[in-house]
C-alpha atoms as a PDB file:
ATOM      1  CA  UNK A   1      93.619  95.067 113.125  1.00  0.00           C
ATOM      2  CA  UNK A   2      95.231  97.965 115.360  1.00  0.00           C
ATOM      3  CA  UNK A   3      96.882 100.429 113.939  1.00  0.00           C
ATOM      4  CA  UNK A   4      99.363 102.233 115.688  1.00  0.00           C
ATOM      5  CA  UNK A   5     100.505 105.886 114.704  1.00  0.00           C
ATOM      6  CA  UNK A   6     104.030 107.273 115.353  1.00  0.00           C
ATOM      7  CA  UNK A   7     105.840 110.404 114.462  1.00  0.00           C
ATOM      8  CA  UNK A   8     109.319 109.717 113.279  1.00  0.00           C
ATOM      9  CA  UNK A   9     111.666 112.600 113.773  1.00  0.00           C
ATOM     10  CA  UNK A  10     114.133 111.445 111.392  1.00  0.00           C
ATOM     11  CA  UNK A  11     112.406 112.010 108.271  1.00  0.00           C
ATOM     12  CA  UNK A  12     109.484 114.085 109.546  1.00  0.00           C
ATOM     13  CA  UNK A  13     107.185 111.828 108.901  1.00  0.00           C
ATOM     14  CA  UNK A  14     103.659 110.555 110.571  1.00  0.00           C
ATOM     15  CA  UNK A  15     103.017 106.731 109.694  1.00  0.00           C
ATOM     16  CA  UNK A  16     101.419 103.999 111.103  1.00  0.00           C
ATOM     17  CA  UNK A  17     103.318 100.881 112.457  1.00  0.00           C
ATOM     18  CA  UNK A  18     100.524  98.258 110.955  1.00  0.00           C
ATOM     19  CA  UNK A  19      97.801  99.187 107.913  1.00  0.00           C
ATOM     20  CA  UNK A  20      94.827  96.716 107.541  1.00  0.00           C
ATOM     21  CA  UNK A  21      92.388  95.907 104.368  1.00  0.00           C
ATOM     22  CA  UNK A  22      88.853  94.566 104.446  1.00  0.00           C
ATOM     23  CA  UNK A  23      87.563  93.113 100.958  1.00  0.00           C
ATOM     24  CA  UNK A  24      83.863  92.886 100.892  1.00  0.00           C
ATOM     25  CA  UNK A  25      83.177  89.889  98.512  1.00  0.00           C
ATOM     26  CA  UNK A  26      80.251  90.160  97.477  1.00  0.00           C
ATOM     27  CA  UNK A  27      80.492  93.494  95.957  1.00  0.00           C
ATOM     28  CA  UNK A  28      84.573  93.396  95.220  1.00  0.00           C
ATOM     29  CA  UNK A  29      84.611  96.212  97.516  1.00  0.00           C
ATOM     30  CA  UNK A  30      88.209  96.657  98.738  1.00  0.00           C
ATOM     31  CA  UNK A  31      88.457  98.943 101.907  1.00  0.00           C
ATOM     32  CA  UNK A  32      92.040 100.280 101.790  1.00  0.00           C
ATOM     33  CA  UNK A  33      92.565 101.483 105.441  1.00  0.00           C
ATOM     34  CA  UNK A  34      95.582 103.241 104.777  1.00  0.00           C
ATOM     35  CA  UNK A  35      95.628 105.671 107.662  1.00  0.00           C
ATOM     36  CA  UNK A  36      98.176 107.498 105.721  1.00  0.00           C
ATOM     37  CA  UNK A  37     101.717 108.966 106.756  1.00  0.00           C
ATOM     38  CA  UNK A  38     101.889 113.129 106.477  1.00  0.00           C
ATOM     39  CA  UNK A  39     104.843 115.094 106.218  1.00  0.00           C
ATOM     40  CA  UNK A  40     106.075 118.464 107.673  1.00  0.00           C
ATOM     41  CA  UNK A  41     106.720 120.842 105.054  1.00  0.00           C
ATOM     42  CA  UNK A  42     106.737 124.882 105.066  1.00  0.00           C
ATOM     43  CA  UNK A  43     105.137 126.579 102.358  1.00  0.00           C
ATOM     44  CA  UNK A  44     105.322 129.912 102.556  1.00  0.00           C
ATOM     45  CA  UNK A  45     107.441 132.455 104.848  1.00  0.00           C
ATOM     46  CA  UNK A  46     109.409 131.722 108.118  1.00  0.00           C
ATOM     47  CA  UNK A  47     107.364 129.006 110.235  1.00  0.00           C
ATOM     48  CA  UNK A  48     109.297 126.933 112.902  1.00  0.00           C
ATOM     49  CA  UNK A  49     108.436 123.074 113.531  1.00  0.00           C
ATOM     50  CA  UNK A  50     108.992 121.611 116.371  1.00  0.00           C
ATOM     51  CA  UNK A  51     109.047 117.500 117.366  1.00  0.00           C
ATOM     52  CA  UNK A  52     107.572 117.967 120.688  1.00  0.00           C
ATOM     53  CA  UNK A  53     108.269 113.928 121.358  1.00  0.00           C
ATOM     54  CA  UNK A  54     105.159 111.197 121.950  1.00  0.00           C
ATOM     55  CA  UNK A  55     103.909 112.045 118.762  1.00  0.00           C
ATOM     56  CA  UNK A  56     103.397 115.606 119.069  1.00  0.00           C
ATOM     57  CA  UNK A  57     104.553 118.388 116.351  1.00  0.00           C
ATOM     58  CA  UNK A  58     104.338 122.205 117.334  1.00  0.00           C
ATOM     59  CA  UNK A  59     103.945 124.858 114.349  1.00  0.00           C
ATOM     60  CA  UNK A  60     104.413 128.237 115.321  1.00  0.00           C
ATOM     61  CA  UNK A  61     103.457 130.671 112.525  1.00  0.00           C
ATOM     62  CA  UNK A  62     104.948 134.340 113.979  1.00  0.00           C
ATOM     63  CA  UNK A  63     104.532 136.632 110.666  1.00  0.00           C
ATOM     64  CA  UNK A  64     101.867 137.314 108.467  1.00  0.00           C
ATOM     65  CA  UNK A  65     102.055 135.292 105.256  1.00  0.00           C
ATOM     66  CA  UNK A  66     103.628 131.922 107.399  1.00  0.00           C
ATOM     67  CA  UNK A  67     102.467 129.363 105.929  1.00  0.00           C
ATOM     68  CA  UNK A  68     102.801 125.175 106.860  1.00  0.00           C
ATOM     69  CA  UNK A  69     101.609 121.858 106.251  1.00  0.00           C
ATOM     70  CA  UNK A  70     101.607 118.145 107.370  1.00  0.00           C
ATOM     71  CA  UNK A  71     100.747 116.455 103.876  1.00  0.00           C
ATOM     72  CA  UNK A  72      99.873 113.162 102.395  1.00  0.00           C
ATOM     73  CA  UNK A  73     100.227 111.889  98.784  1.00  0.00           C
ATOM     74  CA  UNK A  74      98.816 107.931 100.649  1.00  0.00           C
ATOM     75  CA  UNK A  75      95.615 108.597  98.943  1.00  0.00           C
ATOM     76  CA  UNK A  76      96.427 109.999  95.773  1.00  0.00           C
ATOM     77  CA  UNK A  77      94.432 108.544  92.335  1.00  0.00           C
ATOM     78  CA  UNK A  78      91.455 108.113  94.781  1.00  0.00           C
ATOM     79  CA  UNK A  79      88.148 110.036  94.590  1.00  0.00           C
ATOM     80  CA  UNK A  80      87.204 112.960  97.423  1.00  0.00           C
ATOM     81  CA  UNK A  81      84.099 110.966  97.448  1.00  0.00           C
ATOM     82  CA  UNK A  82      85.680 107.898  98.573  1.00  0.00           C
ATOM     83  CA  UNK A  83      86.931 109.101 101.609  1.00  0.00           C
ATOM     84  CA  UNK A  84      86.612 107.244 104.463  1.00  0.00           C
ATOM     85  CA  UNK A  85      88.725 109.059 107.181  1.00  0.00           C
ATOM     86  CA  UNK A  86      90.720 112.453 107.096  1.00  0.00           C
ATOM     87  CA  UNK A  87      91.693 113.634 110.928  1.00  0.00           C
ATOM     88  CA  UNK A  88      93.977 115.451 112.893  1.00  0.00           C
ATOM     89  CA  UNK A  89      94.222 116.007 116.575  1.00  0.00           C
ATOM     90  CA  UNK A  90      94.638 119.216 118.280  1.00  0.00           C
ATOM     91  CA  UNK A  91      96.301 119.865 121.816  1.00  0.00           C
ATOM     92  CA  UNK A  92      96.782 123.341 122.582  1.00  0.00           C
ATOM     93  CA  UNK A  93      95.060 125.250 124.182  1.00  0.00           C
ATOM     94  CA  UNK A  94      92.610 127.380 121.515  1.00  0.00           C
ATOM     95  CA  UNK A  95      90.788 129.172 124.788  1.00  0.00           C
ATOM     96  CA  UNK A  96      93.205 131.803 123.662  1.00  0.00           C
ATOM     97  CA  UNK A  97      91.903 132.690 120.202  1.00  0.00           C
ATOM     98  CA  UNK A  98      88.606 134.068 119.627  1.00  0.00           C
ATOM     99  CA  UNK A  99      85.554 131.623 119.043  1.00  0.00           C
ATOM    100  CA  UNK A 100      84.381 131.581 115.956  1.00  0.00           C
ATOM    101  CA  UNK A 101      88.436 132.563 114.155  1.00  0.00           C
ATOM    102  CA  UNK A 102      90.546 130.458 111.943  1.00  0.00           C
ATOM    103  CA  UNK A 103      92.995 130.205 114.896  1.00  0.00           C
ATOM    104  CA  UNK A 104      90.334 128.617 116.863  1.00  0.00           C
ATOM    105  CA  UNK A 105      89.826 125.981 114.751  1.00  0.00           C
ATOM    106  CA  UNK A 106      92.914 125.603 113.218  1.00  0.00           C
ATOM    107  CA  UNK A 107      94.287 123.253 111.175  1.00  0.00           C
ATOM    108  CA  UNK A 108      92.080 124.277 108.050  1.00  0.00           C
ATOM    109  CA  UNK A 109      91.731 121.272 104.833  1.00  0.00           C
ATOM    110  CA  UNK A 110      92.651 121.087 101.466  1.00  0.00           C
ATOM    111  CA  UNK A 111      92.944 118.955  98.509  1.00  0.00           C
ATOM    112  CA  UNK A 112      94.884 119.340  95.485  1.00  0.00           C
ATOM    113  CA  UNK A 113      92.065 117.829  92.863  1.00  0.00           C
ATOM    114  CA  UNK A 114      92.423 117.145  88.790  1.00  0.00           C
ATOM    115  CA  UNK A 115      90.235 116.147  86.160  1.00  0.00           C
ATOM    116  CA  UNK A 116      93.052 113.897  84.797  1.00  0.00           C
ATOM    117  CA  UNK A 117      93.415 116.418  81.896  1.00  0.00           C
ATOM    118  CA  UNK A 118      96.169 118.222  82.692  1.00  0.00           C
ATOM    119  CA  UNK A 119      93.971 120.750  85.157  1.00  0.00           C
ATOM    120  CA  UNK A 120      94.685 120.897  89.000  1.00  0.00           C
ATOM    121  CA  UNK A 121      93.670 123.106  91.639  1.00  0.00           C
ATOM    122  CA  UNK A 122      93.076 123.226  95.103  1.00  0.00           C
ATOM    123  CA  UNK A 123      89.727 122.493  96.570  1.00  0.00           C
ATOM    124  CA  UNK A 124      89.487 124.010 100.492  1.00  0.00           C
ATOM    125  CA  UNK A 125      87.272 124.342 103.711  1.00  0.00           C
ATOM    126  CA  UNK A 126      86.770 127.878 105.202  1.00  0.00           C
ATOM    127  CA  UNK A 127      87.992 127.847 109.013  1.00  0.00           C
ATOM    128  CA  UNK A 128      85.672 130.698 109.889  1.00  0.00           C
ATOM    129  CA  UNK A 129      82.580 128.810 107.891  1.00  0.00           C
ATOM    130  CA  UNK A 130      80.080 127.898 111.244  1.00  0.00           C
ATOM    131  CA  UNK A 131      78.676 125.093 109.296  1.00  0.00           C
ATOM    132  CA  UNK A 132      82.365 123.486 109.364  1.00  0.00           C
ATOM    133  CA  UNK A 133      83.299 124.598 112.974  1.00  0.00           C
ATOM    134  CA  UNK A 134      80.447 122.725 114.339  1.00  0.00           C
ATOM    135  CA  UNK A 135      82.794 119.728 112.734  1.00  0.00           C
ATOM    136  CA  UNK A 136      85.761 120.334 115.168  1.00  0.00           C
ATOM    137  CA  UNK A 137      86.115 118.402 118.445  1.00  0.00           C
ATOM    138  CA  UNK A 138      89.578 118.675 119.911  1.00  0.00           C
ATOM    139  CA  UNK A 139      90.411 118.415 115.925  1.00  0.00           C
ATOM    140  CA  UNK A 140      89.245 116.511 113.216  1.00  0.00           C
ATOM    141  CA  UNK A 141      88.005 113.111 112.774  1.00  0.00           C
ATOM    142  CA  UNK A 142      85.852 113.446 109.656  1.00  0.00           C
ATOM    143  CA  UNK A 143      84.683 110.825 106.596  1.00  0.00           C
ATOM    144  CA  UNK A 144      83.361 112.875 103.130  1.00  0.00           C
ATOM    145  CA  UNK A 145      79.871 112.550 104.155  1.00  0.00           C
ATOM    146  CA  UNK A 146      80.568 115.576 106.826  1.00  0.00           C
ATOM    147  CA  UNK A 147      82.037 117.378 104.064  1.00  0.00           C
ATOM    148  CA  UNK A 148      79.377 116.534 101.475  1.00  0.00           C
ATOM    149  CA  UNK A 149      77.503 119.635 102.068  1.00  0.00           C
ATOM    150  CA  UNK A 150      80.076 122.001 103.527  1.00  0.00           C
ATOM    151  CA  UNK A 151      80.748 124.722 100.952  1.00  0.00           C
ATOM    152  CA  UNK A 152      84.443 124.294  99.193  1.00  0.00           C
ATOM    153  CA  UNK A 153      86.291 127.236  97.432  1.00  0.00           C
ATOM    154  CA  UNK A 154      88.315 126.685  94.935  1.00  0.00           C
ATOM    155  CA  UNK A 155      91.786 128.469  94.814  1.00  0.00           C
ATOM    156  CA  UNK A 156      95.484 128.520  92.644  1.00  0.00           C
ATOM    157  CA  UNK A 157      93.917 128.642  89.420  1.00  0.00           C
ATOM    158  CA  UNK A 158      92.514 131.165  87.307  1.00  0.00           C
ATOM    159  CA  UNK A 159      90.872 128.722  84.826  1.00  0.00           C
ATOM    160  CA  UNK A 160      87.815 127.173  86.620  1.00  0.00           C
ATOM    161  CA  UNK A 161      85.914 125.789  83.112  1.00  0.00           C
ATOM    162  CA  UNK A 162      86.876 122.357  84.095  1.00  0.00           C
ATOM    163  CA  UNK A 163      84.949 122.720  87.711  1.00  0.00           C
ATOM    164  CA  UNK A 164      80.665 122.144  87.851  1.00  0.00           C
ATOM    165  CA  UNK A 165      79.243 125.637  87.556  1.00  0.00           C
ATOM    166  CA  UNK A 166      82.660 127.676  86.497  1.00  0.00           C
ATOM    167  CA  UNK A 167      84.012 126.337  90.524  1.00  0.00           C
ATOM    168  CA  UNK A 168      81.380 129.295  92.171  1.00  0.00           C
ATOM    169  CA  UNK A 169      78.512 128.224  94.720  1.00  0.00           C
ATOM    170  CA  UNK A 170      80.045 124.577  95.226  1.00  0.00           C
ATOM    171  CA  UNK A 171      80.065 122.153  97.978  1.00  0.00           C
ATOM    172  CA  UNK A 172      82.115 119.450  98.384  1.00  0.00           C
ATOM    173  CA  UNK A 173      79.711 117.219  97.037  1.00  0.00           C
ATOM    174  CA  UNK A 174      79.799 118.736  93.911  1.00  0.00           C
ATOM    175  CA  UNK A 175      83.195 117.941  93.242  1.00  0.00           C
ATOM    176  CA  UNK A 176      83.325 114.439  94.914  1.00  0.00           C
ATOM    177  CA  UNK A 177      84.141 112.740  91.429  1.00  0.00           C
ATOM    178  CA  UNK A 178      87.126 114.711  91.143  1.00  0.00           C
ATOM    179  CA  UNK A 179      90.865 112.634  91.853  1.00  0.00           C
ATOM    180  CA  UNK A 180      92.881 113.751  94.865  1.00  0.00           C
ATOM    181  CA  UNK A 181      96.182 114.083  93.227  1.00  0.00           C
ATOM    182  CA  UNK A 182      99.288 116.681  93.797  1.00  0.00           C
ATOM    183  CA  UNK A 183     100.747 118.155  90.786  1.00  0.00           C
ATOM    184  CA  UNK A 184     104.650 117.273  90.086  1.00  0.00           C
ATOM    185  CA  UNK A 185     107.331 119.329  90.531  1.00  0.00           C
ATOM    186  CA  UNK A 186     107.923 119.960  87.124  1.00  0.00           C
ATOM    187  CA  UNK A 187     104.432 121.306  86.776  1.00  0.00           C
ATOM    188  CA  UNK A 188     104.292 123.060  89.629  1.00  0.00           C
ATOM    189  CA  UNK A 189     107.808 124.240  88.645  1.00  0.00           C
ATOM    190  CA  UNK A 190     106.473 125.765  85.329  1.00  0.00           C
ATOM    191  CA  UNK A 191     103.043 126.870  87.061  1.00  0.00           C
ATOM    192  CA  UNK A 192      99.758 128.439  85.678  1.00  0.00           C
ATOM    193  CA  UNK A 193      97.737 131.300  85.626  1.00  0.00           C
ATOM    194  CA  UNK A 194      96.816 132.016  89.122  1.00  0.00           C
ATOM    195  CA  UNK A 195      99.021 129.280  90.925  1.00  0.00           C
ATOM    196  CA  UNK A 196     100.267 131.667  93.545  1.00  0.00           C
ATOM    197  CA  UNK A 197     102.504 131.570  96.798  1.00  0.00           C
ATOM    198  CA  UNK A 198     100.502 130.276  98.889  1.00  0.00           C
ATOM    199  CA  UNK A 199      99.580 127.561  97.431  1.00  0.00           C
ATOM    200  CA  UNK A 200     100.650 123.964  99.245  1.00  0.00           C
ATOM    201  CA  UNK A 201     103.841 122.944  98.012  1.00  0.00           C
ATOM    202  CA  UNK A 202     107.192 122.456  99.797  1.00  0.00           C
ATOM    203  CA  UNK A 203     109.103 126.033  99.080  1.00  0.00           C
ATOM    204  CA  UNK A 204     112.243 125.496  97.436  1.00  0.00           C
ATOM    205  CA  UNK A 205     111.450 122.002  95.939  1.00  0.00           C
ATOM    206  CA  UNK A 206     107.847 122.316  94.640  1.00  0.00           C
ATOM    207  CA  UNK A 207     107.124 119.256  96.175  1.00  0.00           C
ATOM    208  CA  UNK A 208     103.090 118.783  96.592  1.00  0.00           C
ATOM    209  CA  UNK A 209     100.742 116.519  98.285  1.00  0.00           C
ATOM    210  CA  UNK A 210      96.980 115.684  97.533  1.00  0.00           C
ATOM    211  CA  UNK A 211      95.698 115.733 101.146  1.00  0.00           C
ATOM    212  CA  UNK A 212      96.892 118.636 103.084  1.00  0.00           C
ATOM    213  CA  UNK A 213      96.367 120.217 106.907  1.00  0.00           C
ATOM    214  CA  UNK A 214      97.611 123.749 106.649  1.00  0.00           C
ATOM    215  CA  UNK A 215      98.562 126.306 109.400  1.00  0.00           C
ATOM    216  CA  UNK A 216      99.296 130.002 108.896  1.00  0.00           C
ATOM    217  CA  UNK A 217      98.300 132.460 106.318  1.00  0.00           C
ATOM    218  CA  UNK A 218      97.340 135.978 106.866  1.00  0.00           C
ATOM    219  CA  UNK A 219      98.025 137.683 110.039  1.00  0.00           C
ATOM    220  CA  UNK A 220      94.894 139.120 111.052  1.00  0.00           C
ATOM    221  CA  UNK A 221      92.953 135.087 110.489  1.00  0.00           C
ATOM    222  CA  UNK A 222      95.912 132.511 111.599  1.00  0.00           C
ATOM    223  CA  UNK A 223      99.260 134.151 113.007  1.00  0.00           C
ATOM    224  CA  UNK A 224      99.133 131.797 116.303  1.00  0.00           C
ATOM    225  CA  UNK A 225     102.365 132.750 118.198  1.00  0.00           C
ATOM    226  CA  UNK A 226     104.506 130.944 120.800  1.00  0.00           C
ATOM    227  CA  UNK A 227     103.146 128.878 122.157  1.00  0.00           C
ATOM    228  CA  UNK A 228     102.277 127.469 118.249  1.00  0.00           C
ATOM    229  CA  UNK A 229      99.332 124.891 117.231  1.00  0.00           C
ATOM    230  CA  UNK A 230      99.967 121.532 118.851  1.00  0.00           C
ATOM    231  CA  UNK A 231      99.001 118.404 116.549  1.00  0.00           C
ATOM    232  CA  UNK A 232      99.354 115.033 116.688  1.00  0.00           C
ATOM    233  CA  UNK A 233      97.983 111.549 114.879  1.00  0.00           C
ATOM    234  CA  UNK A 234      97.631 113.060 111.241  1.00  0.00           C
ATOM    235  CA  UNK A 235      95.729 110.289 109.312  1.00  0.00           C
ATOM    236  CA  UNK A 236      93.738 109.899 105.994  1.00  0.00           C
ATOM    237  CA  UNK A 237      91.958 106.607 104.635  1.00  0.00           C
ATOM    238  CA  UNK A 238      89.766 106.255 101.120  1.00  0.00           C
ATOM    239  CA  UNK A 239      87.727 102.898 100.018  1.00  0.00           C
ATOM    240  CA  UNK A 240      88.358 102.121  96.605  1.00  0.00           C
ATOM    241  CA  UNK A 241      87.241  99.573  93.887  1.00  0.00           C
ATOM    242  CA  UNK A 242      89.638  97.637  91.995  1.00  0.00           C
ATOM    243  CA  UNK A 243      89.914  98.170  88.385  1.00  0.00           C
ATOM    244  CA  UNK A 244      88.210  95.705  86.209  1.00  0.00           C
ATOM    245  CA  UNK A 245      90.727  93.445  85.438  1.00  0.00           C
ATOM    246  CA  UNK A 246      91.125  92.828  89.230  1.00  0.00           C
ATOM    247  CA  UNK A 247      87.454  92.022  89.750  1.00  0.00           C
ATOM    248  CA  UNK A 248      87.855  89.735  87.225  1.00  0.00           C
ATOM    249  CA  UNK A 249      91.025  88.086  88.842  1.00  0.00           C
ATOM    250  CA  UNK A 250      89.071  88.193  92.021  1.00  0.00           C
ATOM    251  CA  UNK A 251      86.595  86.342  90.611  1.00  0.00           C
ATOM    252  CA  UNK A 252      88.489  83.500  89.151  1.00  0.00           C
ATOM    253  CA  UNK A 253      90.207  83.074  92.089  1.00  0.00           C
ATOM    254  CA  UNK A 254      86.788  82.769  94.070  1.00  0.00           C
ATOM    255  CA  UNK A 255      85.762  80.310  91.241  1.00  0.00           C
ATOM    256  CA  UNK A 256      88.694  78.224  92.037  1.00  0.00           C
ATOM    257  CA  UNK A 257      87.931  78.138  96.024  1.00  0.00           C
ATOM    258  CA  UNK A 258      84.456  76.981  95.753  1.00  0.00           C
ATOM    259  CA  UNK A 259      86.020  74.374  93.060  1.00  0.00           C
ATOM    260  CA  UNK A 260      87.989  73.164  95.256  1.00  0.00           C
ATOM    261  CA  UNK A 261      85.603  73.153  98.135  1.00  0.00           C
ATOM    262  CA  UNK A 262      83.206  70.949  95.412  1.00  0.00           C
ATOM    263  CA  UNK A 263      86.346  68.396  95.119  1.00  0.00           C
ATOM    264  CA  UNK A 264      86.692  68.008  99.001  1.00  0.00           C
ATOM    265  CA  UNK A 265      83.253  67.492  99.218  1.00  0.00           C
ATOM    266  CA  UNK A 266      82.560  64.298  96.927  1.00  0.00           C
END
């Protein structure tokens, strides 16, 4: 099925006009190709975004400490192990930041991840990591096996128990069980130790979400200017496997197919 994506300037929003799913039957393997929508939102400081039109979104970040976002909550509940897409295209011109910068490679990723008890924290790529700028290509189009063994550092919380090996030394591998999933306002609202400012949330409304393509931060790593980054065609998918009682009504329904197929038949 083709899938066409669209920005929508009314509500900020990138979606896609048609979403398709391929079930593979003989393992109950549900493909959800949700090439997700992803929302502006400014997280920290004063960044401007701009619709450019056709598609495009321009996000100048002119202070150090600007911080944005275009983010997705289309995947949340899912594993970062079942990811099957998360891209981004980029349309600037980056001949004007340094090779080997955060600027250069700019948008960097992150994840809001839980355990499901209660703990949440933000699992992210390092721009200026040369085993993950050999990943860009006029953006991102990546699936989690090219972040499997990328290192991941774990940020916006001080408690890191819950994380393999107290969260230190990890690749993304490591964590792949863990569920993509943005905290709520209301938790966000009453925070944790070491949930800080920068941290990807909507300022003002606390609003989070799980998959996250972030521009800005400190001035000497990702202060881009005017001309800003230019973006376009935002997208995330993940595979997932339906819950037991589904496989069971999957089944059943299969069983009644090839029952009826039998009655045709004689």
């Amino acid at each position: 099925m083709t899938k066409r994506i669209e920005f929508t300037h009314a509500t900020g929003r990138w979606g896609c006009a048609m979403r398709s799913m391929a079930v593979g039957v003989g393992g109950f393997v549900v493909a959800a190709a949700a090439h997700a929508g992803f929302e502006e939102f400014v997280i920290r400081g004063t960044p401007t975004i701009n619709d450019l039109g056709g598609g495009q979104t321009e996000i100048l970040t002119t202070a150090g400490g600007d911080k944005a976002a275009l983010g997705s909550n289309d995947v949340n509940g899912q594993t970062l192990g079942s990811l099957t897409q998360i891209a981004i295209e980029r349309l600037d011109d980056r001949s004007r930041f340094t090779p080997g910068s955060g600027p250069h490679v700019a948008p960097y990723l992150n994840f809001w991840i839980t355990d499901g008890a209660g703990n949440f924290a933000v699992a992210a790529n390092e721009p200026s990591n040369a085993a993950f700028q050999s990943l860009f290509v006029n953006g991102y189009d990546l699936s989690f096996s090219d972040l499997a063994d990328k290192v991941v550092k774990i940020y916006e919380n001080a408690d890191v128990s819950w994380l393999p090996n107290a969260g230190v030394g990890l690749t993304f591998g490591d964590i792949s069980t863990f569920l993509i999933q943005a905290p709520t306002v209301t938790q966000l609202t009453t925070g944790w130790a070491g949930l800080g400012s920068g941290a990807p949330r909507e300022l003002g409304t606390n609003k989070a979400y799980g998959v996250n393509w972030v521009f800005g931060d400190t001035l000497s790593n990702y202060v881009s200017g005017d001309p800003g980054y230019v973006v376009a065609n935002a997208r995330v998918g993940a595979a997932t496997v339906p819950e037991p009682s589904s496989m069971a009504l999957m089944g059943l329904a299969l069983l009644g197919v090839a029952a009826m197929q039998r009655r045709k038949r004689h």
